[in-house]
Protein backbone atom coordinates (compact mmCIF):
# COMPACT_ATOMS: atom_id res chain seq x y z
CA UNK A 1 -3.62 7.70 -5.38
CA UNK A 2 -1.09 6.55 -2.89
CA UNK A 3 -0.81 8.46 0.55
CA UNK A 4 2.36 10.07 1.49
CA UNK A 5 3.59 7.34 4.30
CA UNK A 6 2.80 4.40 1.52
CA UNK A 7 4.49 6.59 -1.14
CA UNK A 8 7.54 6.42 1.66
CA UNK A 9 7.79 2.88 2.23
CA UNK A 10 7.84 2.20 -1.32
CA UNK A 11 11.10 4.43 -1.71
CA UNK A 12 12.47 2.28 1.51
CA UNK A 13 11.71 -1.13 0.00
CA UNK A 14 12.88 0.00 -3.51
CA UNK A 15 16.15 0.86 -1.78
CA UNK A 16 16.05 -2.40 0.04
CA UNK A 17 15.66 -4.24 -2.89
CA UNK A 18 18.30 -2.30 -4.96
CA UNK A 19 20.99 -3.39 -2.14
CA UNK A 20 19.82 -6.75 -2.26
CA UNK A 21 20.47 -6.95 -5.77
CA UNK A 22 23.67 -4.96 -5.46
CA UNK A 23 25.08 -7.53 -3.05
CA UNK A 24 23.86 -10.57 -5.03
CA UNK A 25 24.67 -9.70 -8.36
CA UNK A 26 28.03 -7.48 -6.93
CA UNK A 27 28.84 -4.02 -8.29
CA UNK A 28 26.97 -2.75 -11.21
CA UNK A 29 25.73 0.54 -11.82
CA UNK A 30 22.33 2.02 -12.48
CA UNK A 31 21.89 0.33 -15.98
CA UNK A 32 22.50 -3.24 -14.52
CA UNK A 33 20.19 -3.02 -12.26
CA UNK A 34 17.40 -1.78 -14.06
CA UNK A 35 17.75 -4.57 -16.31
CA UNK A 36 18.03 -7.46 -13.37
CA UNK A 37 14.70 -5.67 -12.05
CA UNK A 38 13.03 -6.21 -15.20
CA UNK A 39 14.32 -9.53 -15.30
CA UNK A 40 12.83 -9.99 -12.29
CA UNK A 41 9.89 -9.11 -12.31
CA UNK A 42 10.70 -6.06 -9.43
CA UNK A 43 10.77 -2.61 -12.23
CA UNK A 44 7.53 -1.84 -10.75
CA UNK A 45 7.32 -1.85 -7.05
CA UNK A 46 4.42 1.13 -7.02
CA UNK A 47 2.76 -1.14 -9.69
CA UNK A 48 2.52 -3.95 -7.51
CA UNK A 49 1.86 -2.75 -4.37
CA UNK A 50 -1.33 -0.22 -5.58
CA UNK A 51 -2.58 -4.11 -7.30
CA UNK A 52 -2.34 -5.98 -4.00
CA UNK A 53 -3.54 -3.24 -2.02
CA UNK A 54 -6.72 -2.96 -4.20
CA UNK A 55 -6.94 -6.36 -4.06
CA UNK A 56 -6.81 -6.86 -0.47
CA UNK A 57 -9.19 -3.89 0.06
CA UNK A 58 -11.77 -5.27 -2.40
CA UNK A 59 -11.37 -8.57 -0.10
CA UNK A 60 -11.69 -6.46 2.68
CA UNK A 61 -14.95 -4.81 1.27
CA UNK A 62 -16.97 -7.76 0.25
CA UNK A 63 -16.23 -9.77 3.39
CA UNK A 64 -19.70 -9.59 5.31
CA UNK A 65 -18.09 -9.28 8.95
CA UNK A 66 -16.25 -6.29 7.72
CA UNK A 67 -19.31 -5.20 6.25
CA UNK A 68 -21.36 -5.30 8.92
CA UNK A 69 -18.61 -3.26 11.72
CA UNK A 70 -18.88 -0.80 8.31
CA UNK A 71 -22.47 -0.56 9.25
CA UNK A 72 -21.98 -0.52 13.24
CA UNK A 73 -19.06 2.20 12.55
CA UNK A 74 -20.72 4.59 10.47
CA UNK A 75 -24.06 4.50 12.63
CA UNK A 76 -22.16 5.06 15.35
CA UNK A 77 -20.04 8.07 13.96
CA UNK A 78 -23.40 9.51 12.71
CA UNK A 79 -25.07 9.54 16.49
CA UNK A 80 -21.46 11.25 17.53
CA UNK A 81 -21.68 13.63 14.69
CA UNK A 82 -25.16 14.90 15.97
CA UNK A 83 -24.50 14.93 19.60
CA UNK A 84 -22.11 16.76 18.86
CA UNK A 85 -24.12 19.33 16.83
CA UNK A 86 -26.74 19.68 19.98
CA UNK A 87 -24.10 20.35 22.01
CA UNK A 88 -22.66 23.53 19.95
């Protein structure tokens, strides 16, 4: 599931893209450009951005550097996490 500001920037670049193709291919309505987006290869903008941000965050994941500040992170958040529970 997409987050709301992703879900946001999709609408932007879909609009971006729609003007694009408005300009290049001149007027058309909602029909033609459907079509020239399936053409394409750009119907699916939520499509392709959920793949590529899977990908890069199964990249991400099995990168060992990454890994390892994982590690550091979440050890660190757990010594926060009870300091913070002797101090209430």
């Amino acid at each position: 599931m997409l987050c709301h500001c992703l879900r946001q920037n999709i609408r932007i670049l879909e609009n971006c893209i729609n003007r694009a193709l408005f300009r290049i291919f001149g007027s058309c309505d909602k029909s033609s450009l459907d079509y020239i987006k399936i053409c394409t290869g750009l119907h699916n903008i939520k499509g392709l951005v959920e793949k590529r941000h899977c990908s890069f965050i199964d990249k991400l994941i099995s990168d060992v550097r990454f890994s390892n500040l994982l590690l550091v992170y979440g050890s660190n958040a757990q010594v926060v996490l009870s300091l913070q529970n002797i101090m209430n």
